[in-house]
Structure formats: C-alpha cells, structure tokens
C-alpha atoms as a PDB file:
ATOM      1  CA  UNK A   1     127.058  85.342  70.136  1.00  0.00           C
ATOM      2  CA  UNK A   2     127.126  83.060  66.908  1.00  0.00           C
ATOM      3  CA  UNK A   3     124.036  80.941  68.533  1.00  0.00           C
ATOM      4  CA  UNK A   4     122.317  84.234  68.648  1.00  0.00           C
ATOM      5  CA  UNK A   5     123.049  85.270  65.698  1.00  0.00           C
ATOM      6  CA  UNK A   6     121.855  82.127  63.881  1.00  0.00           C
ATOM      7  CA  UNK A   7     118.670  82.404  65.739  1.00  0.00           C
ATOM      8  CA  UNK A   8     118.046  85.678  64.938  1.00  0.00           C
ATOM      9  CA  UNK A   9     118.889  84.838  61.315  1.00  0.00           C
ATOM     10  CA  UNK A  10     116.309  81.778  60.761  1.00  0.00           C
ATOM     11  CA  UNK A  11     113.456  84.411  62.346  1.00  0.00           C
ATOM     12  CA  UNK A  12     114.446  87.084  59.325  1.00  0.00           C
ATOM     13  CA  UNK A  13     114.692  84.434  56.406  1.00  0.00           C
ATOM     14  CA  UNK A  14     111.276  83.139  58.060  1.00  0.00           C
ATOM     15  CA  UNK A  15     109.856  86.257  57.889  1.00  0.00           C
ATOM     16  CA  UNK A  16     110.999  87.677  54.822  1.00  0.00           C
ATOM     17  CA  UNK A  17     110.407  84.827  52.847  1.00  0.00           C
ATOM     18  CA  UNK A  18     114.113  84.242  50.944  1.00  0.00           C
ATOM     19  CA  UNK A  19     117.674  84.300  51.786  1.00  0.00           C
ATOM     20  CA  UNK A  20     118.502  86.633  49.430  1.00  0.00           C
ATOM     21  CA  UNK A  21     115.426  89.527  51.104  1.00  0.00           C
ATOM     22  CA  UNK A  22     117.496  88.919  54.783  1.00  0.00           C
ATOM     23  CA  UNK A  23     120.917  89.813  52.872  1.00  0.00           C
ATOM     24  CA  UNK A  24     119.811  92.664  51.616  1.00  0.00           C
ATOM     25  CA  UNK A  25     118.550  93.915  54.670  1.00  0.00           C
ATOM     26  CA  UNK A  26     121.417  92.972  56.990  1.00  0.00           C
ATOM     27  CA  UNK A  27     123.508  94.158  53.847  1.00  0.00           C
ATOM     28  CA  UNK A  28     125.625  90.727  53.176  1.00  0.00           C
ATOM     29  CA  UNK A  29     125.887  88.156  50.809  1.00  0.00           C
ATOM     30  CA  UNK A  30     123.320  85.726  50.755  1.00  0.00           C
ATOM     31  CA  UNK A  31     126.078  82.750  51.108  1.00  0.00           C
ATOM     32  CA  UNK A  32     126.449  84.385  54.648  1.00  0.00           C
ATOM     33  CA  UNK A  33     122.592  83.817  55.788  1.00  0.00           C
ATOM     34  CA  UNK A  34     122.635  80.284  53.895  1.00  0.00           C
ATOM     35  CA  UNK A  35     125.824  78.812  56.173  1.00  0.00           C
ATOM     36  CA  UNK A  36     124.333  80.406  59.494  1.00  0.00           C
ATOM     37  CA  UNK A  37     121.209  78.271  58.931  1.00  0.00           C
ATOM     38  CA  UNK A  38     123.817  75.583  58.014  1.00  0.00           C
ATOM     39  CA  UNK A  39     125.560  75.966  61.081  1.00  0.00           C
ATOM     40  CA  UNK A  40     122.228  76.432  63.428  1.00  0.00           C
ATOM     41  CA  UNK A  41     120.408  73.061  61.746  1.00  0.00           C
ATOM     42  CA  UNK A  42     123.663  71.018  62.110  1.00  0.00           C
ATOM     43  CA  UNK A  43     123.856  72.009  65.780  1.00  0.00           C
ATOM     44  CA  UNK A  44     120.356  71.652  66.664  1.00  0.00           C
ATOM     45  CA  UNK A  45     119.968  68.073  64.648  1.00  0.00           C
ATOM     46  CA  UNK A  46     117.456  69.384  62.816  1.00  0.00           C
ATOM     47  CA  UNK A  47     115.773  70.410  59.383  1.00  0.00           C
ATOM     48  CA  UNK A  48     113.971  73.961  60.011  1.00  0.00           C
ATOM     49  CA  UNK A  49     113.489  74.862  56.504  1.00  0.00           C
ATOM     50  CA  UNK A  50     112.934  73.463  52.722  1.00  0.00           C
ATOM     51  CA  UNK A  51     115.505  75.632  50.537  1.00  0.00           C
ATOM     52  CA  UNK A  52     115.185  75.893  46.727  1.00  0.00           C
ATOM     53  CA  UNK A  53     116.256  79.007  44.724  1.00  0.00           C
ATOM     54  CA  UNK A  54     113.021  80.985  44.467  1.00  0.00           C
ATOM     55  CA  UNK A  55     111.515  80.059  47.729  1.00  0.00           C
ATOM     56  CA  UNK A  56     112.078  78.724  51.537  1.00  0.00           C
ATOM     57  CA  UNK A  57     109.207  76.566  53.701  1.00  0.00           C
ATOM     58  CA  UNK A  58     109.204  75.891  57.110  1.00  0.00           C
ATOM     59  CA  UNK A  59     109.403  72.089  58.310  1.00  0.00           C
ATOM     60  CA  UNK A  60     107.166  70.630  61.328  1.00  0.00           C
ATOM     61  CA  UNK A  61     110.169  71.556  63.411  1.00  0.00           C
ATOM     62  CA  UNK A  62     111.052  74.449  61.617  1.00  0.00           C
ATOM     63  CA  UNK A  63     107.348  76.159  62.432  1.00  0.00           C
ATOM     64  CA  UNK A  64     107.656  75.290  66.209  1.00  0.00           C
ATOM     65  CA  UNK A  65     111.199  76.371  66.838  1.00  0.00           C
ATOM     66  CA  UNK A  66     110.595  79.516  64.561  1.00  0.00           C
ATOM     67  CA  UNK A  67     107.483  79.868  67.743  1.00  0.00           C
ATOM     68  CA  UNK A  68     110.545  79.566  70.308  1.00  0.00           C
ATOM     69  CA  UNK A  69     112.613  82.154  68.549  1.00  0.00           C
ATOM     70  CA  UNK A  70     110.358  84.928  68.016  1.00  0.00           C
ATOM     71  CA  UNK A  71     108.943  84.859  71.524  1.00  0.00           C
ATOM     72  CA  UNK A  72     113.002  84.879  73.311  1.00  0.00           C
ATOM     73  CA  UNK A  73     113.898  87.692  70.408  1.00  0.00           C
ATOM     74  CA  UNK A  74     110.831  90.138  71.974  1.00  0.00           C
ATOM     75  CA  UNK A  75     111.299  89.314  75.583  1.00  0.00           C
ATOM     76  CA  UNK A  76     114.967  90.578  75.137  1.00  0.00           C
ATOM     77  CA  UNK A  77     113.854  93.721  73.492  1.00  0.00           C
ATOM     78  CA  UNK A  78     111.527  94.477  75.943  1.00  0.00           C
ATOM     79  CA  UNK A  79     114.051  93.665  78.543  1.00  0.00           C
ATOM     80  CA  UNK A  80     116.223  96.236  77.021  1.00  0.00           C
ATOM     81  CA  UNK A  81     113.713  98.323  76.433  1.00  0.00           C
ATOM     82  CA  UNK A  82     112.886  98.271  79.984  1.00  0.00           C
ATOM     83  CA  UNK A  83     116.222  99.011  80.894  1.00  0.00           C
ATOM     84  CA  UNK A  84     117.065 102.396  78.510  1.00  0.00           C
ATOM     85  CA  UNK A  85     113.537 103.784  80.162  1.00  0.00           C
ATOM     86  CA  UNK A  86     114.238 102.940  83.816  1.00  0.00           C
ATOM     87  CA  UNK A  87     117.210 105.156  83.480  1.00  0.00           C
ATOM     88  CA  UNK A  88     115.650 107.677  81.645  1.00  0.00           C
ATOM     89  CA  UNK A  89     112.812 110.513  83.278  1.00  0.00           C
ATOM     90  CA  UNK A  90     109.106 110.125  83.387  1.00  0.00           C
ATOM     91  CA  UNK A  91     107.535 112.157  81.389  1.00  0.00           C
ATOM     92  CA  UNK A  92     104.501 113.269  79.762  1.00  0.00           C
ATOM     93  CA  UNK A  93     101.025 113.727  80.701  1.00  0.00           C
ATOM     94  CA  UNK A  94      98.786 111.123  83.421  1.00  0.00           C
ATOM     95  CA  UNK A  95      95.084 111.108  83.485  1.00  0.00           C
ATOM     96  CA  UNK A  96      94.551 109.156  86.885  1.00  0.00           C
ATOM     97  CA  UNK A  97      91.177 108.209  88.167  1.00  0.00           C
ATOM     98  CA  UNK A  98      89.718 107.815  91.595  1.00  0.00           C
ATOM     99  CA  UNK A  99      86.561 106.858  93.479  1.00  0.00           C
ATOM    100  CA  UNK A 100      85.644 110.264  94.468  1.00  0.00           C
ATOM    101  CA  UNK A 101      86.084 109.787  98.917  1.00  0.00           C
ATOM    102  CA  UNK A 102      89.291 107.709  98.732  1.00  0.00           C
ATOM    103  CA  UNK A 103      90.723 110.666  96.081  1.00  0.00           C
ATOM    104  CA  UNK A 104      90.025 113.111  97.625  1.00  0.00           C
ATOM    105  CA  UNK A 105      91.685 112.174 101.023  1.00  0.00           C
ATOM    106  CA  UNK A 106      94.649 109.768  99.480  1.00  0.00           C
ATOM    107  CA  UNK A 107      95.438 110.527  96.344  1.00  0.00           C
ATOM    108  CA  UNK A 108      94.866 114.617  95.515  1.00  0.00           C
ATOM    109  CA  UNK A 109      97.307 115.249  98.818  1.00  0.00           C
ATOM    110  CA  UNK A 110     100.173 113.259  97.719  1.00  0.00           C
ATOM    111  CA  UNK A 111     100.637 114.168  94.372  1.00  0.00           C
ATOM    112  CA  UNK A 112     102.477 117.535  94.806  1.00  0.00           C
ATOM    113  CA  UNK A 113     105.336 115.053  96.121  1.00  0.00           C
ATOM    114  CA  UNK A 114     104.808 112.833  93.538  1.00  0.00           C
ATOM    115  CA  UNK A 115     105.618 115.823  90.873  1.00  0.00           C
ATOM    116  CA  UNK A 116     108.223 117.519  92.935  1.00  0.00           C
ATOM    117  CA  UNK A 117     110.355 113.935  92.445  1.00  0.00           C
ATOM    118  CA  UNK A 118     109.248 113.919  88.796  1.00  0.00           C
ATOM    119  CA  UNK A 119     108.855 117.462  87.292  1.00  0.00           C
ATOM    120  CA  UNK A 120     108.781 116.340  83.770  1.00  0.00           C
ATOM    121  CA  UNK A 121     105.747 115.667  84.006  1.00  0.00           C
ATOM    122  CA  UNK A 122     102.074 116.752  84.499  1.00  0.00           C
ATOM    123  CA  UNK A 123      98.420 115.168  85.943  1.00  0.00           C
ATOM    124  CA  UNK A 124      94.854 114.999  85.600  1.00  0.00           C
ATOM    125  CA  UNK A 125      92.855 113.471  88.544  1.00  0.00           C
ATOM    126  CA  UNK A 126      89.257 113.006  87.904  1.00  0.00           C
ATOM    127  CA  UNK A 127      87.335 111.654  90.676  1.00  0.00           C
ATOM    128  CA  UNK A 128      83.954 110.124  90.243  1.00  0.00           C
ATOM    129  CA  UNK A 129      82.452 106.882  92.136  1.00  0.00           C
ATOM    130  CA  UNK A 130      82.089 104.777  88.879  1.00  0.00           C
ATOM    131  CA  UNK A 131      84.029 102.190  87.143  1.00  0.00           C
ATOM    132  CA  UNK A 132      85.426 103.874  84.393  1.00  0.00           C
ATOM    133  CA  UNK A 133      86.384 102.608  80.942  1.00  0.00           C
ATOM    134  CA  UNK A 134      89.968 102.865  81.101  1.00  0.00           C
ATOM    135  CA  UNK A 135      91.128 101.781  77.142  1.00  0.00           C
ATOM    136  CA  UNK A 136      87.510 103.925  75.878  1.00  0.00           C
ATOM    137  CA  UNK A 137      88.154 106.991  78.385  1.00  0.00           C
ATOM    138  CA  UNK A 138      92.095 107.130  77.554  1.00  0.00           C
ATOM    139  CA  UNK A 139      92.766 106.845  81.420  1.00  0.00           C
ATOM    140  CA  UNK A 140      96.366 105.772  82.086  1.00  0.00           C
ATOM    141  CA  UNK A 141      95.708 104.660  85.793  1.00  0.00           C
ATOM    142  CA  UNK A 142      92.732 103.771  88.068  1.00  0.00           C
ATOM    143  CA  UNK A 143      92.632 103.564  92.109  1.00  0.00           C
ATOM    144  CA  UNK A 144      89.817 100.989  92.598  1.00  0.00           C
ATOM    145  CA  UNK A 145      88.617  99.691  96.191  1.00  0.00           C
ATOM    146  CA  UNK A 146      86.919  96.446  94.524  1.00  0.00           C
ATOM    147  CA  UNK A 147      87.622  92.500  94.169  1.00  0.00           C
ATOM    148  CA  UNK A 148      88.871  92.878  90.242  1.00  0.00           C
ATOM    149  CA  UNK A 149      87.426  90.406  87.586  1.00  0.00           C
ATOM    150  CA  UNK A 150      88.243  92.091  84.352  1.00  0.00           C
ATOM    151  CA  UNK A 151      90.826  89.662  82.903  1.00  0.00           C
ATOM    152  CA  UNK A 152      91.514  92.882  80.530  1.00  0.00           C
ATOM    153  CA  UNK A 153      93.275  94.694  83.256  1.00  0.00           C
ATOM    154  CA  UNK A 154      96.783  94.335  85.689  1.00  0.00           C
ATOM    155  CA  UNK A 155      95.840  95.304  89.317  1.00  0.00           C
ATOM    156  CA  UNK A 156      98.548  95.882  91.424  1.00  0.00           C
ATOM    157  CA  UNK A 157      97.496  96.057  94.856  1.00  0.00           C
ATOM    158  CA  UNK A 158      98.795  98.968  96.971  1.00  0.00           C
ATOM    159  CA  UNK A 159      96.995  98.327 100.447  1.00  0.00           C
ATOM    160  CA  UNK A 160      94.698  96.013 102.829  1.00  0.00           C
ATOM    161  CA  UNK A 161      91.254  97.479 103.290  1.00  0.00           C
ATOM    162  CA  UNK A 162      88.411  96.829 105.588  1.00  0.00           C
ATOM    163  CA  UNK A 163      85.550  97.560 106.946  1.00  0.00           C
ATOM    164  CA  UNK A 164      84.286  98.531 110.079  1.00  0.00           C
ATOM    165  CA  UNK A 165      81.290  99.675 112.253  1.00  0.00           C
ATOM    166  CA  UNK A 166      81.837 102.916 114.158  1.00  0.00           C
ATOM    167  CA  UNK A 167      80.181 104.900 116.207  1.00  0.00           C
ATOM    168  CA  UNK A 168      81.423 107.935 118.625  1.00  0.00           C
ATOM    169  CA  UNK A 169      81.715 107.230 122.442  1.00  0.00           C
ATOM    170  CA  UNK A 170      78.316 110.058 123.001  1.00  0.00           C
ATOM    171  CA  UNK A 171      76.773 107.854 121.195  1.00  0.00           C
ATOM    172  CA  UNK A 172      77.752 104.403 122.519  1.00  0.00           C
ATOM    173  CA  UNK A 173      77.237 106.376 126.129  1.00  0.00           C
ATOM    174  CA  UNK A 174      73.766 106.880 125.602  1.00  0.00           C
ATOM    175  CA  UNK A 175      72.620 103.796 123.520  1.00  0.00           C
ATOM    176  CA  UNK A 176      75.268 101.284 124.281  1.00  0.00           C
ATOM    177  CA  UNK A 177      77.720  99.145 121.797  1.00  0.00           C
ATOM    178  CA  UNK A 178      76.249  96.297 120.127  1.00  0.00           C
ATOM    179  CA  UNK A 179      77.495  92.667 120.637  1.00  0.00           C
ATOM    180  CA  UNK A 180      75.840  90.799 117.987  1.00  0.00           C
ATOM    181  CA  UNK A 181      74.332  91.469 114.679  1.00  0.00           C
ATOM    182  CA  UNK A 182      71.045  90.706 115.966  1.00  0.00           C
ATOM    183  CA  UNK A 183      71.335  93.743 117.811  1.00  0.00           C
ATOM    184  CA  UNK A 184      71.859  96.519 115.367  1.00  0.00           C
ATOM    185  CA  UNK A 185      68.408  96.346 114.658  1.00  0.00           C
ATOM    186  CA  UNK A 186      67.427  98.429 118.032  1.00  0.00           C
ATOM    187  CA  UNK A 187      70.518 101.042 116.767  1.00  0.00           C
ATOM    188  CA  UNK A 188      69.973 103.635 114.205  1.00  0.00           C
ATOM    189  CA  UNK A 189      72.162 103.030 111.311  1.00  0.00           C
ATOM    190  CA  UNK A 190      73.793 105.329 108.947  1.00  0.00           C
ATOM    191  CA  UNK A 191      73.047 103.817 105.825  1.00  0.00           C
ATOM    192  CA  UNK A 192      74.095 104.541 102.328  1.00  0.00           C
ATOM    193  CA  UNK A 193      71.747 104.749  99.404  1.00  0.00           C
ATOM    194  CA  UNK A 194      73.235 104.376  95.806  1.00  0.00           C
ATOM    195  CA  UNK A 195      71.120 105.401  92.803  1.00  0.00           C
ATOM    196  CA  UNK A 196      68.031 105.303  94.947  1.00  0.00           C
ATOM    197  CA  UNK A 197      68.294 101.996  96.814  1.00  0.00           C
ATOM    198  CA  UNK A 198      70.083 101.486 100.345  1.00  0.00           C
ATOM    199  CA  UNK A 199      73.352  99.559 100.129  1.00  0.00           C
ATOM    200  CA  UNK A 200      73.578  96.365 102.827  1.00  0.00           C
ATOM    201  CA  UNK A 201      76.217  96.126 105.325  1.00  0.00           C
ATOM    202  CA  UNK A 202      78.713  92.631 105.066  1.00  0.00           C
ATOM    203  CA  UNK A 203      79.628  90.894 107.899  1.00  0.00           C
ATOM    204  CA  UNK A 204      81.340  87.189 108.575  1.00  0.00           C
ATOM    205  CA  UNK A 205      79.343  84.751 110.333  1.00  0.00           C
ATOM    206  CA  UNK A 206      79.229  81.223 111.036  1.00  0.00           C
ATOM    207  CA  UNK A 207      81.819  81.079 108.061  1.00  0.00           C
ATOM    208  CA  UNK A 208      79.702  82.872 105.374  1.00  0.00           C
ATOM    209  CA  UNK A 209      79.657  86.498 104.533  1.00  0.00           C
ATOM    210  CA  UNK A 210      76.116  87.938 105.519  1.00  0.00           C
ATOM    211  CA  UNK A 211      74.175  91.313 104.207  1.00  0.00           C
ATOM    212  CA  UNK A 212      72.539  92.902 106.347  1.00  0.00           C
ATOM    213  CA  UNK A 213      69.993  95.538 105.577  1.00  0.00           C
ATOM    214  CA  UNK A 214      69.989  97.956 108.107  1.00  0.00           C
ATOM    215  CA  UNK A 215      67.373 101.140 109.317  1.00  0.00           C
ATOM    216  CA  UNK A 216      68.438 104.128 110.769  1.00  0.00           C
ATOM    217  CA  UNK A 217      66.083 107.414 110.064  1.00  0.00           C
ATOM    218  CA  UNK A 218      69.344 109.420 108.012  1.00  0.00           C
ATOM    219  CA  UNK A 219      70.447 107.870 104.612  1.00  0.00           C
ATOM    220  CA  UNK A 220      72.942 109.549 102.336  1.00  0.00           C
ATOM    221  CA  UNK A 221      74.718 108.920  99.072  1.00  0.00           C
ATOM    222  CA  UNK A 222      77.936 110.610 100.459  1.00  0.00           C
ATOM    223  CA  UNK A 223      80.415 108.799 102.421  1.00  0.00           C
ATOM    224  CA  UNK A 224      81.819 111.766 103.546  1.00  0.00           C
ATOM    225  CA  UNK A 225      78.632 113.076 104.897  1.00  0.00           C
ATOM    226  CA  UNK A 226      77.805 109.541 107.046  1.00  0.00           C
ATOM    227  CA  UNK A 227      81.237 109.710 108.018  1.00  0.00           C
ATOM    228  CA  UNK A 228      80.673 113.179 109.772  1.00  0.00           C
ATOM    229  CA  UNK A 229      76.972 112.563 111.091  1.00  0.00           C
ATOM    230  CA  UNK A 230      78.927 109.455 112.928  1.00  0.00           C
ATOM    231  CA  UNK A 231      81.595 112.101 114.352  1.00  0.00           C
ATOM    232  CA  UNK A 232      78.543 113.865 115.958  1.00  0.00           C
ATOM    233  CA  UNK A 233      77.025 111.027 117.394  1.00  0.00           C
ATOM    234  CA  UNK A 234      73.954 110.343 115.106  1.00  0.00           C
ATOM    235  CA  UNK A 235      74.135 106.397 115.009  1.00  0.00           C
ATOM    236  CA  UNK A 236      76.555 103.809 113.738  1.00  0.00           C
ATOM    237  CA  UNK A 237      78.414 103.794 110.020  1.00  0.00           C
ATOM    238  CA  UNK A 238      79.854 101.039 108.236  1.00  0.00           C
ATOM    239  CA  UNK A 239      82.547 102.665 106.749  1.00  0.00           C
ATOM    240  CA  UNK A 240      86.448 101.999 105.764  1.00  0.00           C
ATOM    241  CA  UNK A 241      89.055 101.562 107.406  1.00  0.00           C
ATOM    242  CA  UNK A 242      91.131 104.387 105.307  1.00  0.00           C
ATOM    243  CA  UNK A 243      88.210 107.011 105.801  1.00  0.00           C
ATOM    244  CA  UNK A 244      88.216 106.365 109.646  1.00  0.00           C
ATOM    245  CA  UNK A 245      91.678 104.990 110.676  1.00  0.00           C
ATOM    246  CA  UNK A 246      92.738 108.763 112.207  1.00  0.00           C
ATOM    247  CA  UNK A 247      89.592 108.920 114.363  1.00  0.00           C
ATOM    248  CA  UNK A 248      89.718 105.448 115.702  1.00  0.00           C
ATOM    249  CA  UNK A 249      93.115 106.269 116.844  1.00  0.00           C
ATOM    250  CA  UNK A 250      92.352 110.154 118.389  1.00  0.00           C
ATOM    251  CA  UNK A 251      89.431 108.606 120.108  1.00  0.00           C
ATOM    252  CA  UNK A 252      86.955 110.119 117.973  1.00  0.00           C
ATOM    253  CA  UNK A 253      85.299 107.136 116.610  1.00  0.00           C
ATOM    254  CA  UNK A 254      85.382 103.571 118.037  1.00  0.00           C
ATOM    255  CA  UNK A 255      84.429 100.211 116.322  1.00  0.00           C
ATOM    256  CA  UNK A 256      82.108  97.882 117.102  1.00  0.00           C
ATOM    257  CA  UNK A 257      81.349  94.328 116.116  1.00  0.00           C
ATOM    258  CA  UNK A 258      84.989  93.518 115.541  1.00  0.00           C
ATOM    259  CA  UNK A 259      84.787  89.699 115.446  1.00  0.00           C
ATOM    260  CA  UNK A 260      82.011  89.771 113.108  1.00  0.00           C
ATOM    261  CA  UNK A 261      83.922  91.778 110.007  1.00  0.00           C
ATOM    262  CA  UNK A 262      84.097  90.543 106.657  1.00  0.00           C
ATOM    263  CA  UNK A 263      87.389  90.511 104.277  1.00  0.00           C
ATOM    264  CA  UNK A 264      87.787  93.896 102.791  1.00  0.00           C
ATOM    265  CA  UNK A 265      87.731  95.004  99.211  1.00  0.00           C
ATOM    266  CA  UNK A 266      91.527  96.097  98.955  1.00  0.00           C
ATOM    267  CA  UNK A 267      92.737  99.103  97.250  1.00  0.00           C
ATOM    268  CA  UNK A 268      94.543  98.507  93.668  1.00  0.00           C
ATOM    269  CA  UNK A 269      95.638 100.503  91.001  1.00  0.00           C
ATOM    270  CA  UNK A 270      94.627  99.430  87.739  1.00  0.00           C
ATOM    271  CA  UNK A 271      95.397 100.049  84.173  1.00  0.00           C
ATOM    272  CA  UNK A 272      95.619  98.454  80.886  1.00  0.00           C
ATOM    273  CA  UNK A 273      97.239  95.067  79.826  1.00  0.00           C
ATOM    274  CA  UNK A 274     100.037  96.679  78.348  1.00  0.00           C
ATOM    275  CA  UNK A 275     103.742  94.116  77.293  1.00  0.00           C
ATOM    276  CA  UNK A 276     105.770  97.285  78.278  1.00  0.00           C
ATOM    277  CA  UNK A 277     104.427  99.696  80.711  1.00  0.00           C
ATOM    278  CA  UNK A 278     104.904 103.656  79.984  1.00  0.00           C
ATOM    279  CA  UNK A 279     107.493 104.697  82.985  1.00  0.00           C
ATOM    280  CA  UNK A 280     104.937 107.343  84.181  1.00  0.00           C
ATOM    281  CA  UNK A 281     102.461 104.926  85.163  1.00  0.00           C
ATOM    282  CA  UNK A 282     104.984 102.539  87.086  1.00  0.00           C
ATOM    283  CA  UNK A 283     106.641 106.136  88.545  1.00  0.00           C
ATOM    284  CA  UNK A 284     103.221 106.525  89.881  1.00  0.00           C
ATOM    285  CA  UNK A 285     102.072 103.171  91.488  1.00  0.00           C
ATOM    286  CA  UNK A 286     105.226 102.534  93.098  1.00  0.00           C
ATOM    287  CA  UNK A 287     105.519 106.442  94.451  1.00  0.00           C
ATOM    288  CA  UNK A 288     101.480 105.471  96.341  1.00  0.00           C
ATOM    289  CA  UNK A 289     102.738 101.754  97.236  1.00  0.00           C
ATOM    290  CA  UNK A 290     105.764 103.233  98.947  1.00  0.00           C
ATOM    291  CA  UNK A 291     103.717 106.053 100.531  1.00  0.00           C
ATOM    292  CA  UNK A 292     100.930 103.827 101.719  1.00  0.00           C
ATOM    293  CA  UNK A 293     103.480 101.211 103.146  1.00  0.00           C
ATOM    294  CA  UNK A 294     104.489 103.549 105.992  1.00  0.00           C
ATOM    295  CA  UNK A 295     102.980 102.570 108.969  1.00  0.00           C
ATOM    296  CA  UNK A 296     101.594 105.784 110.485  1.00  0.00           C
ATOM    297  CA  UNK A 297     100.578 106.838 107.215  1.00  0.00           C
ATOM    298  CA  UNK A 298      96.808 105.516 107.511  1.00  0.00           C
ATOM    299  CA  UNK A 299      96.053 106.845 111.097  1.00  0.00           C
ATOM    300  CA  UNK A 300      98.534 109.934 111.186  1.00  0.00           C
END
C-alpha cells in the first residue's frame, strides 16, 4: 500500500507542477508529499525529480518512470472500472447495423431474447449492404461478413463462414453436377450483379484463389432472390453457407464443387476502438457468439 501510494504521489506532484498544489488537493501538509517521494527515490535508487521551493523538474529517469506510472495507474482504473459495470445492468440505447440478408435471417430473430435477458435497454437495427461509418453514423455495433483492414476498428469474430455452390437435385437431375470449374461454363449460373456489374465467383485451385466470371441468363442484386430461384431449380448459386445451411441439410439444396472452395469471409462484429467498452455492446456480442456457437443453430 505505501509503494502505491508513493507512486501515485510522484504522478500528482508531476502533474500538478509543486508539492505544495498535490497537498492541497489530497488535503495534507506538503512535508507529507515531500518524504513519500523521499521514501519512493531512496527505494528505487533513483533521482525522479529536481526540487527547489517554487518549482519541481523531472530527471531522465524521472520522465521515463513518470511513463511507467501513469500507464499502471489507468490500467487499474479501468480494471475497476470494468469490474463496478460487469456487475451492474446494461442499459441504454444500441444502434446495431447489418448487411441487409445476414440481418434479416440472424440477427432481427434473436434479439427479442437478447432484450428479454436485458430489459433495460432498447435497439435500433438498420440493415443496408454497405460499409457503414461507424464513429460518423454514431453506430455502436456492426455485423460484417468481410476480411477487416481498418486498423480503426476491434472485430471480434462470432462465426466461420463459407461459401458454396448449390443447386437443387431437379436441377442436378436434368443437367448433371459439375466436377470441375471448367465445367460451369455449360451450367447456367445465378449470378449477382452489384451497382450494375456482375460479381465473380472465388474458388481454390492449384493453391491460389481464382475468380471466375460466370453466365447464366438470370442476374439479380438480391441474395435472397438467387437464393430462391436456386430452390426452384433455375441453375446453380454461389451463396453462403449461413443463407443455405437449413436446405443443404432438409435436402433442398445440395453443393457442388466441394474440393474446389475458397476460405470464407467470416462473420465479425465490429465497433469502435474504444479503452473501456460500454456494457451494452459487450452484452450484445457475447449474447450472438453464444447463440451462434450452438451447433444446430446454423442448419436448424
């Protein structure tokens, strides 16, 4: 306790400029302060500051220690910081945002639970398919489906994610299933078009990641919609595994081209570099990791 409270002392007199300024605001004498920096030089072997009357200055080792100190003294407020919240109720307001597919299906139905477990609080879920500004748009948390770059933001990963080609067993009946990317190019493809130009499909071969631009005679900026034309047997869809997983696994929809799929873009929350994050947001991430750890969850 008296280590600590030396430390603690040399980061006021350091800050406040005098011995006499960190009396008055712990309310002592300034003898007090002046043998606590005694005590912590004479321990430490060290000369941390130049004392006259009027003024103090930092020494060499003074200005690196004083570094030391200031960086242990806020890491144990935020610890205790961290502690008085965890015990306390989330509350407040969340603006969460979500491409608009995956929201729809994985995020919308889950959070009546996640507000029946935490009722002081209250949500906004706005679901759109681009990457929004999340400090400029005051959004506390983002679902993305994405490799992340922004060294700006904490991702937190919540599930694997991958892609696959699908197609429904009328259709493989009548056209057969492909064996090798060479021979998509005889199958018509569900493509999807984003701000007027057709997206590629990704595949692993020979060790590299390939795009492939496909043809097919239906192309649509709607997952949703490709998703469905697939259920009724209009060609084959590249599309993700958490949009399909329940039809692979009634029967509905079966994959193709296995062997030749490429690492998937995996599905993180995201939000702001933040040294203590709001209990809300950390209420929230861990309620989705939890729910989309449960194995049937993605095929039930």
């Amino acid at each position: 306790m008296d280590h600590f409270k030396q430390i603690s002392t040399f980061v006021d007199v350091a800050a406040k400029g005098s011995l006499s300024a960190a009396a008055r605001a712990e309310g002592i004498a300034p003898a007090m302060i002046g043998r606590r920096l005694d005590a912590l030089e004479e321990r430490l072997g060290v000369k941390l500051l130049q004392r006259t009357t009027r003024k103090i200055a930092l020494t060499n080792e003074g200005i690196a220690f004083l570094d030391d100190c200031q960086r242990i003294l806020a890491d144990l407020e935020n610890a205790e910081a961290a502690v008085s919240e965890r015990s306390a109720r989330a509350s407040g307001h969340l603006l969460i945002s979500a491409p608009a597919g995956f929201g729809r299906q994985h995020v919308a139905p889950l959070l009546p639970s996640f507000l029946a477990e935490h009722r002081d609080l209250s949500v906004t879920l706005n679901l759109n398919d681009r990457v929004v500004d999340l400090i400029g748009e005051g959004v506390d948390v983002a679902i993305r489906i994405a490799t992340l770059s922004d060294s700006n933001l904490i991702g937190v990963k919540l599930a694997d994610n991958k892609r696959v080609v699908v197609a429904s067993p009328a259709y493989l009946k009548r056209h057969g299933a492909p064996v090798s990317l060479d021979d998509l190019a005889r199958h018509n493809c569900l493509a999807i078009s984003s701000q007027g130009s057709q997206r590629g499909w990704t595949f692993r071969q020979n060790g590299k990641n390939v795009t492939l631009k496909v043809n097919g005679n239906m192309v649509c900026n709607d997952g949703a919609v490709l998703h469905d034309w697939a259920l009724e047997g209009r060609g084959l869809a590249w599309r993700s595994m958490w949009e399909v997983a329940s039809a692979i696994k009634s029967g509905k929809l079966v994959t193709v081209l296995d062997e030749f799929a490429a690492p998937g873009s995996d599905i993180y929350a995201v939000f702001a570099q933040r040294r203590h994050l709001p209990l809300r947001i950390r209420a929230f991430v861990d309620f989705l990791r939890h729910a989309y750890a449960q194995p049937s969850y993605w095929s039930r």
